[in-house]
Protein backbone atom coordinates (compact mmCIF):
# COMPACT_ATOMS: atom_id res chain seq x y z
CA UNK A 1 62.28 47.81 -1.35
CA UNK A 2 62.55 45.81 1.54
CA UNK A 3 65.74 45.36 3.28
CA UNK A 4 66.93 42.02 5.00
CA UNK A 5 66.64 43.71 8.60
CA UNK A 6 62.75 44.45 7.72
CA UNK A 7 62.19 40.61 7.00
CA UNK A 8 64.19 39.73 10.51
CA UNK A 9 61.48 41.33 11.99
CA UNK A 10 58.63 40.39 10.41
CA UNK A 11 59.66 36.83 11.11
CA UNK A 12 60.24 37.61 14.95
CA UNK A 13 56.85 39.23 14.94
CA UNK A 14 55.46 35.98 13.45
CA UNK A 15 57.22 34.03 15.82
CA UNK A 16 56.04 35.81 18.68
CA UNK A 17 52.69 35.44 17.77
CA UNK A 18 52.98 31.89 17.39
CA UNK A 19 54.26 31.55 21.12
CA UNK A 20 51.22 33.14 22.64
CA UNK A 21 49.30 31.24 24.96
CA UNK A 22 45.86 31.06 25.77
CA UNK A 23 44.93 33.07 29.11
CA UNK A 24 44.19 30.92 31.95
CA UNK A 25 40.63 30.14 32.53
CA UNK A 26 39.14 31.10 28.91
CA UNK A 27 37.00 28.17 27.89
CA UNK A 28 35.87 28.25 24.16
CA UNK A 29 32.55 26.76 23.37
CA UNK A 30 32.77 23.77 20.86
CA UNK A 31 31.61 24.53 17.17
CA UNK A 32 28.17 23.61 16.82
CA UNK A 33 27.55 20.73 14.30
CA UNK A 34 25.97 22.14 11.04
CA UNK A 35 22.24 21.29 10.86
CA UNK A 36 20.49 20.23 7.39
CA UNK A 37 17.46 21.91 6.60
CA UNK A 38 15.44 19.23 7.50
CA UNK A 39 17.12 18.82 10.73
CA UNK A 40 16.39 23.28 10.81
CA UNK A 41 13.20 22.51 9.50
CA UNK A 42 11.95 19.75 12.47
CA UNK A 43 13.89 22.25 15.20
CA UNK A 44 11.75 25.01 14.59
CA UNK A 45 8.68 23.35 14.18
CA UNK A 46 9.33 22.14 17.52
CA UNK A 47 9.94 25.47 19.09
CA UNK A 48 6.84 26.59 17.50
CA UNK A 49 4.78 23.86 18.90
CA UNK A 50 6.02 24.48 22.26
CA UNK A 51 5.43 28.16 22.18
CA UNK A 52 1.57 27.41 20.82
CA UNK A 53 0.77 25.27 23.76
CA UNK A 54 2.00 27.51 26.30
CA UNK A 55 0.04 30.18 24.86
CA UNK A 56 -2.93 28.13 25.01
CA UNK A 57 -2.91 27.17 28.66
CA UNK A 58 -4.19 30.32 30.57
CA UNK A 59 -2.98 31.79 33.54
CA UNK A 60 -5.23 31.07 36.60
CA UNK A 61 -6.37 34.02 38.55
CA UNK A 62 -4.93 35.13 41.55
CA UNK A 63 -6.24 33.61 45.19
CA UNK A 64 -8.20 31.15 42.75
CA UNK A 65 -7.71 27.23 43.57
CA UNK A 66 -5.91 25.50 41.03
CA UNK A 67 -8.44 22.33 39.91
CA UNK A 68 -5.57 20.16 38.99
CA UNK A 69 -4.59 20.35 42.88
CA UNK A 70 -7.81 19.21 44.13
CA UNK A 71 -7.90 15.64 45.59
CA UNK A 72 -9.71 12.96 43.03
CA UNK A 73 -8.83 14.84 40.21
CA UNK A 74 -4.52 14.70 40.06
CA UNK A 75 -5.25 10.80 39.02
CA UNK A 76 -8.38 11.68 36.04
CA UNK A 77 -6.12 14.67 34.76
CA UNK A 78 -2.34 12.36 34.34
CA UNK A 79 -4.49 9.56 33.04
CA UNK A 80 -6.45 12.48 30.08
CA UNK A 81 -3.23 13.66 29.36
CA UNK A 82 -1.63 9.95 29.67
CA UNK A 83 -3.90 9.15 26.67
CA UNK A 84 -3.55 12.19 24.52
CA UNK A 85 0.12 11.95 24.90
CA UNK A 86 0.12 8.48 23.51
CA UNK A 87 -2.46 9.13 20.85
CA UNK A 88 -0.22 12.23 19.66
CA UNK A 89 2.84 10.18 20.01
CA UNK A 90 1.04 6.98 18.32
CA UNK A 91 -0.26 9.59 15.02
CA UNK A 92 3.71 11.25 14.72
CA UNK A 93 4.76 8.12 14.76
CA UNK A 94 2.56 6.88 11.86
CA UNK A 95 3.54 10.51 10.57
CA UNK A 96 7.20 9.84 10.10
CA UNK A 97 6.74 6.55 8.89
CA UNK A 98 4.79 7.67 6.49
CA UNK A 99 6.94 10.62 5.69
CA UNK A 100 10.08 7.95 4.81
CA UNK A 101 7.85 6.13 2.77
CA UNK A 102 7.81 9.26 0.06
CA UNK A 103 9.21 8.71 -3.44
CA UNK A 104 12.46 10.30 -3.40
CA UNK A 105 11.02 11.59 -7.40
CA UNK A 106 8.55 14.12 -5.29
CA UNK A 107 10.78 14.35 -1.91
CA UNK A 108 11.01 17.87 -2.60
CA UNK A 109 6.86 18.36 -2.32
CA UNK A 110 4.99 19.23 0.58
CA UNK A 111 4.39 16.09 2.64
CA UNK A 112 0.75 14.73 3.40
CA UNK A 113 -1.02 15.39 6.42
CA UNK A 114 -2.87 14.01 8.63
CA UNK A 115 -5.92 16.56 9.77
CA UNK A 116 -5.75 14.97 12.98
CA UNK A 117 -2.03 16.52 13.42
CA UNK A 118 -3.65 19.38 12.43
CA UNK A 119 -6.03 20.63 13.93
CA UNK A 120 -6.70 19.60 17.67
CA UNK A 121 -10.86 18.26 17.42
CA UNK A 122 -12.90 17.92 20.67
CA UNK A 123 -15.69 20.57 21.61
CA UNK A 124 -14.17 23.23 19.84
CA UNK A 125 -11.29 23.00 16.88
CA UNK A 126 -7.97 24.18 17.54
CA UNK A 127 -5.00 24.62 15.35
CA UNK A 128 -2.19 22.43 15.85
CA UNK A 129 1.59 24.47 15.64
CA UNK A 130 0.58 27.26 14.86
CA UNK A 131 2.62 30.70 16.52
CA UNK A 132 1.17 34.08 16.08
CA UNK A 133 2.34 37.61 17.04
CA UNK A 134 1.10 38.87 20.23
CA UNK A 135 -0.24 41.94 18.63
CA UNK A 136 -2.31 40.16 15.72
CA UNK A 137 -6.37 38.40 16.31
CA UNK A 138 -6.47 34.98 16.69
CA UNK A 139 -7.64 32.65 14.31
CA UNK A 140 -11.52 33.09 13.54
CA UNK A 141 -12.91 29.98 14.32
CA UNK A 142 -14.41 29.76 10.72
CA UNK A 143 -10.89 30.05 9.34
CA UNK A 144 -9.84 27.03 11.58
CA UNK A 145 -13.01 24.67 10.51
CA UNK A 146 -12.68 25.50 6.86
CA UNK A 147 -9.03 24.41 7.57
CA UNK A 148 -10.12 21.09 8.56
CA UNK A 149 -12.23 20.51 5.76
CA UNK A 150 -9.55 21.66 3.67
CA UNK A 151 -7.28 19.04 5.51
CA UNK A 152 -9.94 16.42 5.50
CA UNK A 153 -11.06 16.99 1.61
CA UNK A 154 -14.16 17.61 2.52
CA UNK A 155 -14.26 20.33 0.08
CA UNK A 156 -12.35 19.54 -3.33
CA UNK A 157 -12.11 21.41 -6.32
CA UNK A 158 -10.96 24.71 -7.34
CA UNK A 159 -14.26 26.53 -8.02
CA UNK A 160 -15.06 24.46 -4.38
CA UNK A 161 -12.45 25.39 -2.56
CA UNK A 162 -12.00 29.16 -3.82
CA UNK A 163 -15.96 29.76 -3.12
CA UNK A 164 -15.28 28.48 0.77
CA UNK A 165 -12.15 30.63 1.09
CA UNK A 166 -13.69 34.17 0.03
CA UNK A 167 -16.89 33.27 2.37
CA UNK A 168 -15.23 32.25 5.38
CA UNK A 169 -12.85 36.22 4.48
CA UNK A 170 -16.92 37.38 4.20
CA UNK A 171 -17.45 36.09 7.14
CA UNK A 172 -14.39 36.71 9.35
CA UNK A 173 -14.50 40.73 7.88
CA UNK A 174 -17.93 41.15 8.64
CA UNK A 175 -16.79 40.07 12.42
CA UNK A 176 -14.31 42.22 12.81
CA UNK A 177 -14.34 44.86 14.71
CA UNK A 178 -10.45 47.34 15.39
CA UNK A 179 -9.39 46.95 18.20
CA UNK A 180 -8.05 49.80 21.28
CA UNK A 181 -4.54 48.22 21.39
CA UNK A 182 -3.76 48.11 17.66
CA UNK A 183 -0.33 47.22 17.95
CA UNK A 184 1.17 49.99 15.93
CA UNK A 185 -1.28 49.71 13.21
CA UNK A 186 -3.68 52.75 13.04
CA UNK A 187 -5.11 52.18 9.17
CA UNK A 188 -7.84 49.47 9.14
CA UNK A 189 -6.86 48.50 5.44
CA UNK A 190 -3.12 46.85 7.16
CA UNK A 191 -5.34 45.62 10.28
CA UNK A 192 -7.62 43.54 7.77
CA UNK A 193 -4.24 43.10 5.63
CA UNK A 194 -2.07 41.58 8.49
CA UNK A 195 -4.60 40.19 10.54
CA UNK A 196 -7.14 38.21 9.10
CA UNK A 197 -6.19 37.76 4.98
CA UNK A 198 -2.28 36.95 5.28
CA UNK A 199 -2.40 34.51 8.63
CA UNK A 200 -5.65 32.72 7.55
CA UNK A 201 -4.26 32.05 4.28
CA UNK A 202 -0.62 31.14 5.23
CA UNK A 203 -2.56 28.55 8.01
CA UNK A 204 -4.59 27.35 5.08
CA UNK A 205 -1.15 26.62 2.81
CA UNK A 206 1.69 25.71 5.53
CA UNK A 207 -0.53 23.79 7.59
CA UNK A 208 -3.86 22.43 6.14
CA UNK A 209 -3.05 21.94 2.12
CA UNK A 210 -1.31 23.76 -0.47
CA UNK A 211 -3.52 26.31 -1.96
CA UNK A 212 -4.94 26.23 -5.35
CA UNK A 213 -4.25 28.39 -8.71
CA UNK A 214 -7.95 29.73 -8.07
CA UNK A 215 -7.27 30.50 -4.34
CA UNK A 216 -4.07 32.36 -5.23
CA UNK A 217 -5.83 34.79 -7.95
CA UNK A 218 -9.14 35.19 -6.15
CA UNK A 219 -6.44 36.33 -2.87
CA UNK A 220 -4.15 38.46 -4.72
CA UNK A 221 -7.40 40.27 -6.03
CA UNK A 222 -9.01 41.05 -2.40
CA UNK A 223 -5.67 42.33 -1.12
CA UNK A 224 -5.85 44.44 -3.77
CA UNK A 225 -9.62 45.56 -3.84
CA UNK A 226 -8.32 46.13 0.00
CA UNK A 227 -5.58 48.36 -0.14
CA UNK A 228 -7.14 50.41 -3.08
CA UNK A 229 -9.86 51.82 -0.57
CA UNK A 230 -9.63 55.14 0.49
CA UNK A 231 -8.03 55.24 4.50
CA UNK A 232 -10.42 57.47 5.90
CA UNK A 233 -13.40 55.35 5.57
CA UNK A 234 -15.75 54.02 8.60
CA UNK A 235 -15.31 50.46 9.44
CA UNK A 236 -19.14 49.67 8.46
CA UNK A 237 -18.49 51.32 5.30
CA UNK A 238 -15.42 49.61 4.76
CA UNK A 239 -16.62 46.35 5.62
CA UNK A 240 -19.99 46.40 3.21
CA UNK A 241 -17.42 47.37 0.52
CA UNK A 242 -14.86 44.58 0.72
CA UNK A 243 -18.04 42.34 1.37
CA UNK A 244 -19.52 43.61 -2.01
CA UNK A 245 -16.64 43.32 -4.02
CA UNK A 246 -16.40 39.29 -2.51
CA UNK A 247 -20.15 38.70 -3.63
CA UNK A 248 -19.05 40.22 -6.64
CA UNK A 249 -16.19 37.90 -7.63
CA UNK A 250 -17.62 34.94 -6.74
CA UNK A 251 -20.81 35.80 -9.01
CA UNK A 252 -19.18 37.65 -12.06
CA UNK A 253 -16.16 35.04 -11.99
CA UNK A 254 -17.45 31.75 -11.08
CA UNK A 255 -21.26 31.63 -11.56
CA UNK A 256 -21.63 33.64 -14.15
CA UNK A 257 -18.64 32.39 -15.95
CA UNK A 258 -19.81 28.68 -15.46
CA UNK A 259 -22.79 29.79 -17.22
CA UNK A 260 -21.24 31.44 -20.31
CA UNK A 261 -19.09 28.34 -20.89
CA UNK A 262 -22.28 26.03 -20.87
CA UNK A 263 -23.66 28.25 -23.91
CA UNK A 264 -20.90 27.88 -25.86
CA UNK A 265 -20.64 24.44 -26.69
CA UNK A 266 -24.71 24.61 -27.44
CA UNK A 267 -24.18 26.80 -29.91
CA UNK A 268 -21.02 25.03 -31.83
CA UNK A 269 -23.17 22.23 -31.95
CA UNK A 270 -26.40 24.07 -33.01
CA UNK A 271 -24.89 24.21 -36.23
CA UNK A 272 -22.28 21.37 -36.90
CA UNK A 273 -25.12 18.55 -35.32
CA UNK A 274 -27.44 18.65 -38.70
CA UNK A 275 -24.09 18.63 -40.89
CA UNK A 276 -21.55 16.21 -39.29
CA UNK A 277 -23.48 13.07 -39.39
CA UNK A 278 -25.11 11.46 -41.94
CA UNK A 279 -27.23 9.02 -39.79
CA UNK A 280 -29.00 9.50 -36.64
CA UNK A 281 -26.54 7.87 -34.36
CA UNK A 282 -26.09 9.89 -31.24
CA UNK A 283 -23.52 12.28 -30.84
CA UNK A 284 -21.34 10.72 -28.46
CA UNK A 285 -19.38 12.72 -25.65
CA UNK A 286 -16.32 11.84 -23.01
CA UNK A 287 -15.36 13.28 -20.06
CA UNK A 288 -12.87 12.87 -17.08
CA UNK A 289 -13.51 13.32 -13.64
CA UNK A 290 -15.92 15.64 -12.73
CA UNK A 291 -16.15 19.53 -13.22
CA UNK A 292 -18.92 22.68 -12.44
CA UNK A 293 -18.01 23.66 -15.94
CA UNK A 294 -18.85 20.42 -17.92
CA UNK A 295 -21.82 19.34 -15.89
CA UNK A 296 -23.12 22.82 -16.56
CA UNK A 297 -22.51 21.87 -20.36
CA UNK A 298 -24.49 18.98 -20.51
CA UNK A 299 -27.56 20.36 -18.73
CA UNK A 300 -27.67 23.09 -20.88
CA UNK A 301 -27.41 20.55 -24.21
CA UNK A 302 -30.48 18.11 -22.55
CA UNK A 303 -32.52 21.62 -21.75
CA UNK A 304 -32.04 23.40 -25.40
CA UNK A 305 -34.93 22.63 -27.38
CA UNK A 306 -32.86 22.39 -30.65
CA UNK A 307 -31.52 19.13 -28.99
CA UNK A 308 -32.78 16.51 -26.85
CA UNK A 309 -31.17 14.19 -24.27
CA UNK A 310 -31.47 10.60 -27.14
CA UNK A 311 -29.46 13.22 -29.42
CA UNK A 312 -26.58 12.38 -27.50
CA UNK A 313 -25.06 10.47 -24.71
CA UNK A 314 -21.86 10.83 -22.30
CA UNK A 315 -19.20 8.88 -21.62
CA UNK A 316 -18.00 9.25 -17.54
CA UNK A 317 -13.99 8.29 -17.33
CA UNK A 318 -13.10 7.93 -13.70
CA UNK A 319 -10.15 6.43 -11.53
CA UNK A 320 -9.61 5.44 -8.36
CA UNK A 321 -9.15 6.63 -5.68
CA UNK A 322 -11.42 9.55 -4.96
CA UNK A 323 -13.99 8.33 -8.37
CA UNK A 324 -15.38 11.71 -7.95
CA UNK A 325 -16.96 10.63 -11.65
CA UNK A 326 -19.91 9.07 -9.95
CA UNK A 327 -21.61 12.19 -8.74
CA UNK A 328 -21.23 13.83 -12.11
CA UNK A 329 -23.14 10.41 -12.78
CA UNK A 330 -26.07 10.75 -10.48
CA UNK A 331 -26.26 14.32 -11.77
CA UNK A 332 -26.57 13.65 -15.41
CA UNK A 333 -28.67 10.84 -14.78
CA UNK A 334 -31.45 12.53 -12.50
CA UNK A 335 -31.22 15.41 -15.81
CA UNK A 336 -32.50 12.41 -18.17
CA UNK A 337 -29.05 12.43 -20.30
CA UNK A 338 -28.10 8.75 -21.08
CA UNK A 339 -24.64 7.82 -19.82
CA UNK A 340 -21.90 4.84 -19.38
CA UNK A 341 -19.49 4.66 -16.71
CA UNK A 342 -15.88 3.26 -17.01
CA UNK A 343 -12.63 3.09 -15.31
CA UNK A 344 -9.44 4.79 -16.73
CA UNK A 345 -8.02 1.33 -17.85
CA UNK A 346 -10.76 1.00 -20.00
CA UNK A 347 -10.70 4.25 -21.84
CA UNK A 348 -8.91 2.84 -25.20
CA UNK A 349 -12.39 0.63 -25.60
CA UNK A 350 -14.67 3.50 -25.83
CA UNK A 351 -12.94 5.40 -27.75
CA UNK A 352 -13.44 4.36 -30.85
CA UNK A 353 -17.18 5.53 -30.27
CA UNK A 354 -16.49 9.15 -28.91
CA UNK A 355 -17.06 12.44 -31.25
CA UNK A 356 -15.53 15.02 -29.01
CA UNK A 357 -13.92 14.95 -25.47
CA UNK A 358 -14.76 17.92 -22.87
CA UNK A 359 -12.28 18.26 -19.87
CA UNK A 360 -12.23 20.17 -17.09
CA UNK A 361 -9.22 21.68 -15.47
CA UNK A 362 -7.20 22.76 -11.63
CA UNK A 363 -5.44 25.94 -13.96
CA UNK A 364 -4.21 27.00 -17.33
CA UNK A 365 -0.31 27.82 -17.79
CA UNK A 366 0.46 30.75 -19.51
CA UNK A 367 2.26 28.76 -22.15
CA UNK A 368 -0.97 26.87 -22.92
CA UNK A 369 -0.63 23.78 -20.54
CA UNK A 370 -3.32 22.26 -18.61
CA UNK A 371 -3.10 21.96 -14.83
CA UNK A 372 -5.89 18.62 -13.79
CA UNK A 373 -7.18 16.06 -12.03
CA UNK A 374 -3.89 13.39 -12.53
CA UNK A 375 -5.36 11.12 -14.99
CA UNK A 376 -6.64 13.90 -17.14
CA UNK A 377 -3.69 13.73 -19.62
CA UNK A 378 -3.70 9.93 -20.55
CA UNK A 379 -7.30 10.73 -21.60
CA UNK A 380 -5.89 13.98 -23.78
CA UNK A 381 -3.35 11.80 -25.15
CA UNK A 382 -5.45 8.86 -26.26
CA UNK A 383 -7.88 11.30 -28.17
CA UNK A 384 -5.09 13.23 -29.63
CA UNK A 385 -3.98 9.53 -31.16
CA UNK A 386 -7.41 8.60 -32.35
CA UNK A 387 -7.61 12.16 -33.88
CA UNK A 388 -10.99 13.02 -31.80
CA UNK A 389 -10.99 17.10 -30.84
CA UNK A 390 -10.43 17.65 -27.00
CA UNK A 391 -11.75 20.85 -25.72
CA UNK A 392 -10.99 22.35 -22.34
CA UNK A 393 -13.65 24.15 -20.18
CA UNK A 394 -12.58 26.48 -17.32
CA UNK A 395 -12.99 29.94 -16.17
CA UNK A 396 -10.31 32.26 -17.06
CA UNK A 397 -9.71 33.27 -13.25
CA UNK A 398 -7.69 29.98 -13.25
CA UNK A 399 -5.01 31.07 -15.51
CA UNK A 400 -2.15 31.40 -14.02
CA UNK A 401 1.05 33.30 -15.39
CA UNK A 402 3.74 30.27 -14.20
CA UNK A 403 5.22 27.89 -17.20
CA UNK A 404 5.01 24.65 -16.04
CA UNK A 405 6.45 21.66 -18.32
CA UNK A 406 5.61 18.41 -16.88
CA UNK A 407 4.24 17.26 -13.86
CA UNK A 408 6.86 16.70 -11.11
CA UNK A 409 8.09 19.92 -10.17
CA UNK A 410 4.65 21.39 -9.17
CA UNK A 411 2.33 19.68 -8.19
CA UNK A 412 0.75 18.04 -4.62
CA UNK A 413 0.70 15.16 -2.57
CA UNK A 414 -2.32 13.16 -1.79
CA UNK A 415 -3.09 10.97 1.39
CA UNK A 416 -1.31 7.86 0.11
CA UNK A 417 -3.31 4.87 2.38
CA UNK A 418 -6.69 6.53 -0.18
CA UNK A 419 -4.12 4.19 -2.74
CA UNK A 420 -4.47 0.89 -0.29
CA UNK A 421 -8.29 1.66 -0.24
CA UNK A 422 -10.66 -0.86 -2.03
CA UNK A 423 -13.62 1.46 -1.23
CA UNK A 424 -14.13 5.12 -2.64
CA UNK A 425 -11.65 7.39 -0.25
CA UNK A 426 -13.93 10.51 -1.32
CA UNK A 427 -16.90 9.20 1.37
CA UNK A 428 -14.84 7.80 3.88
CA UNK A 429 -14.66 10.02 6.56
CA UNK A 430 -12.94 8.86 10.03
CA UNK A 431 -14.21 5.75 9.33
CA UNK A 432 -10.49 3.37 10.22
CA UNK A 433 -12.12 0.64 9.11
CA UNK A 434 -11.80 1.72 5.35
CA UNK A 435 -7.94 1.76 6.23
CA UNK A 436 -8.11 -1.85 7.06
CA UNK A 437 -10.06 -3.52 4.14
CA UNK A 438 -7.25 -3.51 1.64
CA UNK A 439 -4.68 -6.24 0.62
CA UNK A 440 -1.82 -3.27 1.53
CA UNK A 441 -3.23 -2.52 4.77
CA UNK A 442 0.34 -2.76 6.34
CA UNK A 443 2.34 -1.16 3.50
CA UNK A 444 3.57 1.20 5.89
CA UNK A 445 5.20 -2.19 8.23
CA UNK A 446 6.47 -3.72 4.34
CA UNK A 447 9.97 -2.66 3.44
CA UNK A 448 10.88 -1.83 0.00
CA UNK A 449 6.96 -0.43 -0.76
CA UNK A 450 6.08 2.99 -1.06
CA UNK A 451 2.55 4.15 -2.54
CA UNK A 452 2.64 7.11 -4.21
CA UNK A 453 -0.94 9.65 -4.58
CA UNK A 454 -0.61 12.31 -7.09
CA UNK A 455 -3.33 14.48 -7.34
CA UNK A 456 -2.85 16.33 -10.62
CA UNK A 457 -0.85 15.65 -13.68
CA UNK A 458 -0.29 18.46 -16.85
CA UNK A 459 -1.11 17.97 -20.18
CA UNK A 460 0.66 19.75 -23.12
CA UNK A 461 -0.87 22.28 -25.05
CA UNK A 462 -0.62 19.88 -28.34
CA UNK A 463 -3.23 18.04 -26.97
CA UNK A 464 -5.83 20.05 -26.84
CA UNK A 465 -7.90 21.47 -29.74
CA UNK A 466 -9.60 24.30 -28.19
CA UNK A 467 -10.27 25.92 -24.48
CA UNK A 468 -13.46 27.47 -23.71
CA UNK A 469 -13.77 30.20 -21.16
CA UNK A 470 -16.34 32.40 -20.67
CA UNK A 471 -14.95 35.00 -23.36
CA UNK A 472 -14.99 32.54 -26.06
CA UNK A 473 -13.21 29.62 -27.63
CA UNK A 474 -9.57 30.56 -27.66
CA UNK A 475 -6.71 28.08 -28.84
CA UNK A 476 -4.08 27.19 -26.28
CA UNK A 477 -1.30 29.19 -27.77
CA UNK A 478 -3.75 32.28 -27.16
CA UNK A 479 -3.40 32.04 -23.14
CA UNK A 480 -0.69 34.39 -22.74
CA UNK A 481 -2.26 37.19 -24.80
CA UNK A 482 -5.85 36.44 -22.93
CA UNK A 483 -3.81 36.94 -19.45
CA UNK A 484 -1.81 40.14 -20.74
CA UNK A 485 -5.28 41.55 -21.89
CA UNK A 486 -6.78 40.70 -18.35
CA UNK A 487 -3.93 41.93 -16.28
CA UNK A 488 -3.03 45.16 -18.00
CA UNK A 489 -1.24 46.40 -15.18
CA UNK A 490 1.25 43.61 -15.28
């Protein structure tokens, strides 16, 4: 028990505390104010920018004369860098304006960018921002470029964009060659692991575009084809075998899986054509968008000599503002398979006529959803309401093991002046004028308007009748097991 001389104390002591003054001549630092994380965010993409450029300038050799310093040229070199300074301050400008413009719905999604912001064009292309250890390679120069065109969409599509990405890795392995100062790393499985898969592929996602479902499988699968070789291989052995295994996936997963889709649907239709008609009106098919998969299809229906191209005819549904439906078009078209065009808002008028709608798709959810181009569930919808089967064709590499319920939460932003566009965005290249041509040409000066370009939307499984990979025609609720029996390991 405490006594009352024990609490005397103890308030003495507290007193005596209290009293204490500060020594003379300590100066506390203020509290720094709390940053939000996209206050963090900006900060360090500012110290990374500044530590890129100073790695780029080199140092000039000793006794050397610095050309800046030489008379007639202190005047050409402020008035380059003048400009480039106020074209780079002119495009971050337009940057952040655009930036405020997003729809608070999808503020949380990676912004837009521009490739200019990118990568740094002239002679040779140069990434913009980015900082790399001292110890890793540099960026292959291939693994920049394909950047670009990632940024630029030059190349779109997943069977597109995963075929570049595992060439440019051929390409960039095959160059390779270990280097004396290895920075620690001796086995030339983590070499090829740190230095050329993980920073090409984080430049490609942070700064170029998000990477699709197809990039992330075909990835995961070459770092581990990589690190399953044995350690004491030569590097020209090692190289032909990560090389072979690259040819290999591209052939066994994309090419020859395109082709095993495009029998399938011949043969379903081999023996319902003769029985589901009872007149000799065409068979009548619709499609969204374009897809490797589908196009395939309807070769291989015009080329099988149980059918011929007046035994049916294809419907093309496209939307602005890439309308990549128009070289599926000129594809079918030079094949001799008859076809009608139409835009999205006029889907509900042809589809009274359609027997059976094919769609392609970005990736398959595990719980049966379908990852596509955005417009690709309005068409699923308005067939499941007119009771027409919708069948989905993709290659089971796309299947990814994420649950995904609607289409906010996942998905990616688009360039949004491709909405202000009255001409096709998908062959415009650096052509400004196309920026200028539309009534919203200043929607970025106009307050209160924001444009919004989504590039994929999800349909629900409940929608779709059937999906047709290369191992068969599998209902959507089937996914899961197809992805447990393809992934034993997981």
């Amino acid at each position: 028990m405490t006594t009352e001389g024990d609490q005397q104390k103890a308030a003495a002591a507290a007193e005596s505390k209290k009293e204490k003054k500060k020594p003379e001549g300590l100066v506390i630092p203020p509290k720094k104010p709390k940053l939000s994380k996209a206050e963090r965010r900006a900060l360090q993409e500012q110290q990374r920018a500044a530590k890129a450029a100073a790695k780029q300038q080199p140092e000039p050799p000793k006794g050397a004369a610095d050309p800046q310093n030489e008379p007639g040229k202190q005047n050409a070199t402020k008035n380059d860098a003048g400009s480039a300074g106020k074209d780079d301050a002119a495009r971050d400008a337009v940057q952040d304006k655009s930036d405020q413009k997003t729809v608070s719905l999808f503020s949380h999604l990676p912004p837009y960018r521009d490739p200019k912001s990118v990568v740094e064009t002239g002679p040779h292309l140069w990434p913009k921002g980015v900082s790399l250890p001292s110890t890793t390679f540099p960026l292959h120069p291939a693994v920049i470029e394909l950047g670009y065109q990632y940024a630029k969409g030059e190349i779109r599509g997943g069977n597109a964009r995963c075929r570049a990405m595992l060439a440019a890795f051929h390409q960039v392995i095959g160059d390779f060659e270990p280097p004396t100062n290895n920075g620690g790393l001796t086995d030339m499985r983590h070499q090829i692991d740190q230095w050329i898969l993980k920073p090409s592929f984080q430049y490609w996602t942070a700064s170029c575009r998000p990477h699709s479902v197809t990039m992330g499988n075909a990835f995961t699968f070459l770092k581990t084809a990589v690190a399953s070789l044995e350690r004491d291989m030569t590097r020209d052995d090692m190289v032909e075998m990560i090389q072979e295994t690259i040819d290999a996936y591209i052939r066994e997963r994309i090419d020859l899986a395109k082709q095993a889709i495009a029998q399938q649907p011949a043969l379903q239709l081999s023996t319902t054509s003769t029985t589901t008609t009872n007149n000799n009106n065409p068979q009548v098919f619709l499609t969204y968008g374009k897809s490797e998969a589908i196009a395939a299809i309807f070769r291989n229906m015009a080329a099988s000599d149980q059918h011929s191209s007046s035994s049916f005819r294809v419907i093309i549904v496209d939307s602005r503002p890439l309308l990549e439906g128009k070289d599926l078009l000129l594809e079918l078209r030079a094949s001799g398979i008859e076809c009608s065009y139409v835009l999205l808002n006029a889907l509900t008028y042809v589809m009274r006529d359609v027997t059976k709608v094919y769609l392609g798709a970005s990736a398959l959810m595990s719980d049966g959803g379908v990852l596509g181009r955005v417009g690709t569930a309005c068409v699923a919808l308005s067939a499941h309401m007119h009771h027409i089967p919708v069948l989905v064709c993709c290659e089971s590499y796309k299947i990814s093991n994420r649950v995904q319920l609607e289409s906010i939460t996942g998905n990616e932003l688009g360039d949004p002046s491709q909405v202000a566009m009255t001409t096709n965005a998908s062959s415009s290249d650096d052509d400004d004028n196309n920026n200028n041509n539309g009534a919203l040409k200043d929607w970025l000066e106009t307050d209160n308007l924001r444009l919004l370009n989504l590039l994929y939307d999800l349909t629900p499984s409940e929608f779709v009748s059937g999906i047709v990979t290369e191992l068969g025609i599998i209902p959507p609720t089937s996914v899961a097991v197809l992805l447990r029996e393809m992934n034993p390991q997981n």
